[in-house]
C-alpha atoms as a PDB file:
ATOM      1  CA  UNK A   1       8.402   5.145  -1.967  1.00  0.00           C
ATOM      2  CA  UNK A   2      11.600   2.446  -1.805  1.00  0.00           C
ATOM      3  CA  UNK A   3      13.934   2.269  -3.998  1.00  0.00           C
ATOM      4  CA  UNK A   4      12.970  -0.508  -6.954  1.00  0.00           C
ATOM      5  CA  UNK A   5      15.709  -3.352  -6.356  1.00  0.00           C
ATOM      6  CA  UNK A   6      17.676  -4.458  -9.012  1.00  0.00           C
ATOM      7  CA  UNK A   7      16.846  -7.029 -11.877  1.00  0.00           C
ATOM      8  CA  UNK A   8      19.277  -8.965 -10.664  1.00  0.00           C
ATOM      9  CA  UNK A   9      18.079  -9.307  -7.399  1.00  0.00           C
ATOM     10  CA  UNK A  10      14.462 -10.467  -8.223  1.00  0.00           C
ATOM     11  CA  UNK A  11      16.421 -13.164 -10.000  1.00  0.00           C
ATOM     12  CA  UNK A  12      18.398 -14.444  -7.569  1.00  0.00           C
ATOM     13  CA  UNK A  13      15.427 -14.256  -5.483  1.00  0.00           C
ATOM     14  CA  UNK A  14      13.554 -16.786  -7.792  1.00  0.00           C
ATOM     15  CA  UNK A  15      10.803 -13.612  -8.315  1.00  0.00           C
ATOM     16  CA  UNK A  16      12.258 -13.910 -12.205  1.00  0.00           C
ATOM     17  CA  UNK A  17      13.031 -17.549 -13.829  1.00  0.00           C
ATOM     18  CA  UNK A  18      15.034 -17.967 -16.792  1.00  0.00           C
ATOM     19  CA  UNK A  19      13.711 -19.981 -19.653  1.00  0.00           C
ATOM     20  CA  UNK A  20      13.456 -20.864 -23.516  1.00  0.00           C
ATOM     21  CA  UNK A  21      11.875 -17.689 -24.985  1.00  0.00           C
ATOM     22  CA  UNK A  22       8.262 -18.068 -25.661  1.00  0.00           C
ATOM     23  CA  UNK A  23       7.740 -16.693 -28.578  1.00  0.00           C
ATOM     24  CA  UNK A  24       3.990 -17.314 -28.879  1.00  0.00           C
ATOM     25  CA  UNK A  25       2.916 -15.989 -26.278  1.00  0.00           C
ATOM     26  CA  UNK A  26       5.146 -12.701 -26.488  1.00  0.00           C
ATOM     27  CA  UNK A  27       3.525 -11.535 -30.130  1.00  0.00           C
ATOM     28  CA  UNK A  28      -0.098 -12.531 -27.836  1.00  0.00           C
ATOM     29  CA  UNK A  29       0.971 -10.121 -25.513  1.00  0.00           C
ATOM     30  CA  UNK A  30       1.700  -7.519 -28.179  1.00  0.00           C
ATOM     31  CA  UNK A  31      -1.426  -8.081 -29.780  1.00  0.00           C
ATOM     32  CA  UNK A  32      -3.309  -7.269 -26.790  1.00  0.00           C
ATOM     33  CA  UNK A  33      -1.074  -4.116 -26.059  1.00  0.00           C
ATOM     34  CA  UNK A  34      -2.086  -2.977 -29.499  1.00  0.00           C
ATOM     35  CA  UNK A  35      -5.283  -3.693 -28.563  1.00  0.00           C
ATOM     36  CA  UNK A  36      -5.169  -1.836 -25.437  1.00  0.00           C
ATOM     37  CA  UNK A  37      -3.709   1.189 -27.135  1.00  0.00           C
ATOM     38  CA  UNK A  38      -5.995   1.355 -30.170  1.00  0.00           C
ATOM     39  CA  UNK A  39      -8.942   0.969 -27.453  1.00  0.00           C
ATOM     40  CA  UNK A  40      -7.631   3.893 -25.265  1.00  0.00           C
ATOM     41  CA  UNK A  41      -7.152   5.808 -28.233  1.00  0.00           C
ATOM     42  CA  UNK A  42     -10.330   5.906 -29.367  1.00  0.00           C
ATOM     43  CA  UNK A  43     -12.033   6.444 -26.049  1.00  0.00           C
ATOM     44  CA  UNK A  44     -10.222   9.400 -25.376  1.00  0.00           C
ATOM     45  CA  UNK A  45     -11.988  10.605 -28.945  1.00  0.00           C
ATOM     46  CA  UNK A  46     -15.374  10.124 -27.876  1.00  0.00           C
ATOM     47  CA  UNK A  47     -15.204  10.716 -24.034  1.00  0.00           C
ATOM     48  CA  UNK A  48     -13.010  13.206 -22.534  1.00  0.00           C
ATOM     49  CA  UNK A  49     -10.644  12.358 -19.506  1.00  0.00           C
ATOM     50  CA  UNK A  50     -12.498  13.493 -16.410  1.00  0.00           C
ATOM     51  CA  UNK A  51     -12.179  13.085 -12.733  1.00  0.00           C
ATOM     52  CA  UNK A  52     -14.984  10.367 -12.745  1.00  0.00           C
ATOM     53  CA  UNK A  53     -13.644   7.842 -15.389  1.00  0.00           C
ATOM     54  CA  UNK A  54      -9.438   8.617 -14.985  1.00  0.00           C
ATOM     55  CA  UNK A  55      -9.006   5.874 -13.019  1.00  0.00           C
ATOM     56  CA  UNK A  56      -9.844   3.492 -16.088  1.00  0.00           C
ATOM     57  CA  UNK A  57      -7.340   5.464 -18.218  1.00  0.00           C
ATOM     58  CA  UNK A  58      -4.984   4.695 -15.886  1.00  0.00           C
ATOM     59  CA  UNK A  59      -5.212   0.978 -15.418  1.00  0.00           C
ATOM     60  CA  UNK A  60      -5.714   0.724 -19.260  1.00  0.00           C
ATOM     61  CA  UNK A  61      -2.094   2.695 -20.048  1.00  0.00           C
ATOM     62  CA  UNK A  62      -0.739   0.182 -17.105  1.00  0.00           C
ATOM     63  CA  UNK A  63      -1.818  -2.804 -18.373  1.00  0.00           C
ATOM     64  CA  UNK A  64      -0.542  -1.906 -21.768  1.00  0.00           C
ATOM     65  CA  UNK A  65       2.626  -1.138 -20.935  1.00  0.00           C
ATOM     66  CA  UNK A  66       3.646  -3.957 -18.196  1.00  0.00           C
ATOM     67  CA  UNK A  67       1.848  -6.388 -21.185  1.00  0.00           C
ATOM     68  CA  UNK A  68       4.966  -4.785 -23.419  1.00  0.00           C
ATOM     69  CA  UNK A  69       7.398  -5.009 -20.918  1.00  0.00           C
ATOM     70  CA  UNK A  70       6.038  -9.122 -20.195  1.00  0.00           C
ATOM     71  CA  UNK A  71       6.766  -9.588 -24.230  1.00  0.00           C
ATOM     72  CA  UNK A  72      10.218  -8.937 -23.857  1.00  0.00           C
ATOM     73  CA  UNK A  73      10.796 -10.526 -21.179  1.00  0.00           C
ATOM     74  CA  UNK A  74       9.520 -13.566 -22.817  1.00  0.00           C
ATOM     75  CA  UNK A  75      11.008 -12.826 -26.083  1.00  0.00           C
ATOM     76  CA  UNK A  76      14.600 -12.897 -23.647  1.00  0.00           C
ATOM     77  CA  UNK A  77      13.714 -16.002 -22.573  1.00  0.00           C
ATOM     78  CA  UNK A  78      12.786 -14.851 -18.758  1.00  0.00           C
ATOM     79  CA  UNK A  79       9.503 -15.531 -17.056  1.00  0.00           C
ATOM     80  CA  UNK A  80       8.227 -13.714 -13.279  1.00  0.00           C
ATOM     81  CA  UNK A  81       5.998 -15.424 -10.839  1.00  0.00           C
ATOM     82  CA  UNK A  82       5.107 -14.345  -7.252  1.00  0.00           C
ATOM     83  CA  UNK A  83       5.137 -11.674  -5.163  1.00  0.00           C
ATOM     84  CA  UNK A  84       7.270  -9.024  -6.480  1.00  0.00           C
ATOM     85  CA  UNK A  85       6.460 -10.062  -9.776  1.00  0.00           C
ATOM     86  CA  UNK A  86       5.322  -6.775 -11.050  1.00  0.00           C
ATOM     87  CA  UNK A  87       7.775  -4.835  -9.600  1.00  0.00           C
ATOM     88  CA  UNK A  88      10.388  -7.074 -11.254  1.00  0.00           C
ATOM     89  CA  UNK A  89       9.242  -6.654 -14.646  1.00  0.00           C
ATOM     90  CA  UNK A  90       9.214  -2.661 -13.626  1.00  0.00           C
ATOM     91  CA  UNK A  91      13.170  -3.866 -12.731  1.00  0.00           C
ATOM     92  CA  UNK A  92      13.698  -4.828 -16.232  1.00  0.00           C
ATOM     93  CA  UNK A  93      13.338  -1.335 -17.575  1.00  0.00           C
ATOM     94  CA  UNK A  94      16.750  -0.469 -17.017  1.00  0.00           C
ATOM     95  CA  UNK A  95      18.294  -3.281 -18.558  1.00  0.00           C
ATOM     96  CA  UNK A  96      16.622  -1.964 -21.761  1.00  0.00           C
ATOM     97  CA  UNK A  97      18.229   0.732 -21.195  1.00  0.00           C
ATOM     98  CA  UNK A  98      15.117   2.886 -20.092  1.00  0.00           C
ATOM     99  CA  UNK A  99      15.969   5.906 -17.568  1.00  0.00           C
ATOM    100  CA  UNK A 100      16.285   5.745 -14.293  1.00  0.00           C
ATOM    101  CA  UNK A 101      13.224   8.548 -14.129  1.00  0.00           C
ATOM    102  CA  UNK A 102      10.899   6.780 -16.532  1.00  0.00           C
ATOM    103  CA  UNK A 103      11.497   3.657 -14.401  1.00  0.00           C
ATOM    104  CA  UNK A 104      10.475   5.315 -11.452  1.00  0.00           C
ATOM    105  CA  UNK A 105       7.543   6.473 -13.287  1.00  0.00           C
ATOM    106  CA  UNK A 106       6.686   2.953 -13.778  1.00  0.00           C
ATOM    107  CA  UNK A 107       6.745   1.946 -10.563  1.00  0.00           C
ATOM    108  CA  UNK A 108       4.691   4.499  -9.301  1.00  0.00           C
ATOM    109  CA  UNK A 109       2.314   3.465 -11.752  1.00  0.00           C
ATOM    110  CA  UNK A 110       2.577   0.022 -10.688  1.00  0.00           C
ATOM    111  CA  UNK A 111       2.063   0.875  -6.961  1.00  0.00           C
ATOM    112  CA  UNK A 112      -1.201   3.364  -8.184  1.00  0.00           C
ATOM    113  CA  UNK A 113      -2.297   1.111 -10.009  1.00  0.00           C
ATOM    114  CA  UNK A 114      -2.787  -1.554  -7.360  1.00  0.00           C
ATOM    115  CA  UNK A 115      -4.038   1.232  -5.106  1.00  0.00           C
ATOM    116  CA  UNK A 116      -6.895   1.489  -7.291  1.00  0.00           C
ATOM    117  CA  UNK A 117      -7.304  -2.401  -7.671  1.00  0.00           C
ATOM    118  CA  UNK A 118      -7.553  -3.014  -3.749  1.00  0.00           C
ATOM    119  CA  UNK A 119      -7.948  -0.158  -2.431  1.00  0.00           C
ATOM    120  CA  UNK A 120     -10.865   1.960  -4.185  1.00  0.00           C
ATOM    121  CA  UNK A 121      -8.148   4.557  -4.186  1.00  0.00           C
ATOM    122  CA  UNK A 122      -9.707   7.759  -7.033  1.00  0.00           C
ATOM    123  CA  UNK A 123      -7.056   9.747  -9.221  1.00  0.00           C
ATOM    124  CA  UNK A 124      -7.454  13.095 -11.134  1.00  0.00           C
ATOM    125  CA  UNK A 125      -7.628  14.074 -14.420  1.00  0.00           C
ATOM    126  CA  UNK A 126      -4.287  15.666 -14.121  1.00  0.00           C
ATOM    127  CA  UNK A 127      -2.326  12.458 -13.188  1.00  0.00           C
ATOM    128  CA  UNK A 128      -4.480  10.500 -15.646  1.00  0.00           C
ATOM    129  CA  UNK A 129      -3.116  12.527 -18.664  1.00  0.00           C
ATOM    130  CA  UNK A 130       0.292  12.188 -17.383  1.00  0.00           C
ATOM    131  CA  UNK A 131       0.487   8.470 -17.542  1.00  0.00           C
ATOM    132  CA  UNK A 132      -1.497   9.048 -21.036  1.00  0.00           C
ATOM    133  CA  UNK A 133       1.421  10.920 -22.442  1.00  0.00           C
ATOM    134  CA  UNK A 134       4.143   8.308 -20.622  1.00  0.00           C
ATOM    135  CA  UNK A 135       2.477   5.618 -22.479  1.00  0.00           C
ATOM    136  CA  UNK A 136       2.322   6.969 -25.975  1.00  0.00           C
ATOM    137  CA  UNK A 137       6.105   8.063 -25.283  1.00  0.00           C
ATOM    138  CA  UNK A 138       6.884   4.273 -24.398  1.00  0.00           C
ATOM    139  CA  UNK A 139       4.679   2.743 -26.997  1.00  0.00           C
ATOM    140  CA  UNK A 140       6.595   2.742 -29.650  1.00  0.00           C
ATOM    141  CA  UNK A 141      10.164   1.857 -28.070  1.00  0.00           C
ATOM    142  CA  UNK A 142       8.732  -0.939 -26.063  1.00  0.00           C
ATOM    143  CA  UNK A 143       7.311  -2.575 -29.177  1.00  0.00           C
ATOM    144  CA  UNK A 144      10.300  -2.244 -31.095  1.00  0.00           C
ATOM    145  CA  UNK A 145      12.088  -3.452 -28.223  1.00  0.00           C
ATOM    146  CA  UNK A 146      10.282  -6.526 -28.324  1.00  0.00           C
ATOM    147  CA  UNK A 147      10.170  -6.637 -32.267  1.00  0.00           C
ATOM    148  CA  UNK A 148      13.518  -6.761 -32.565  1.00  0.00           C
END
């Protein structure tokens, strides 16, 4: 996979727009992250991760996370739009100071993610518990991130 270009680049590009921080809608977005989490949570309780359902454990951890990563971009009074969009708010990782591996994570996530959104592309059980454990490792620094 290419290299994820730099934050700085997707804003120069006009993929990210600077604006007045939007408050409002970043604690909406961390409500629905909580959400999200909670949700995921609990299904993993009652039904076990299995080849047949992984792919919705997958797009659930994504959507939490990038909806965490969208909050604080909002809360720093930035905004993304377009194509490239998601990849830019991947981007932003490393300006929070994120590594350079969990980034790359991320993206990979992003890219799966839309594999299985378009593509009818099927992941394991194995990869499914990976980004499991990646989000409840982010969680909790991404939404103090955004708290603070």
């Amino acid at each position: 996979m290419k290299a994820i270009r730099s934050f700085d680049e997707f804003v120069k590009s006009g993929t990210i727009r600077r604006r007045r921080p939007d408050l409002a809608r970043a604690r909406s977005l961390v409500s629905e992250a909580e959400h999200r989490q909670t949700f995921l949570k609990e299904l993993m309780q009652k039904i076990p991760i299995s080849e047949e359902n992984a792919n919705y454990f997958v797009e659930g951890a994504y959507d939490m996370i990038i909806s965490l990563i969208r909050a604080k971009l909002l809360v720093d009074g930035y905004v993304s739009s377009g194509e490239g969009a998601h990849e830019a708010e991947v981007s932003y990782m490393r300006n929070l100071g994120f590594s350079e591996r969990d980034t790359r994570f991320m993206n990979d996530l992003r890219y799966f993610r839309n594999r299985i959104k378009y593509y009818g592309r099927q992941f394991d059980q194995e990869y499914a518990e990976k980004v499991l454990e990646f989000m409840e490792r982010l969680y909790p620094q991404l939404k103090n991130l955004v708290q603070q």
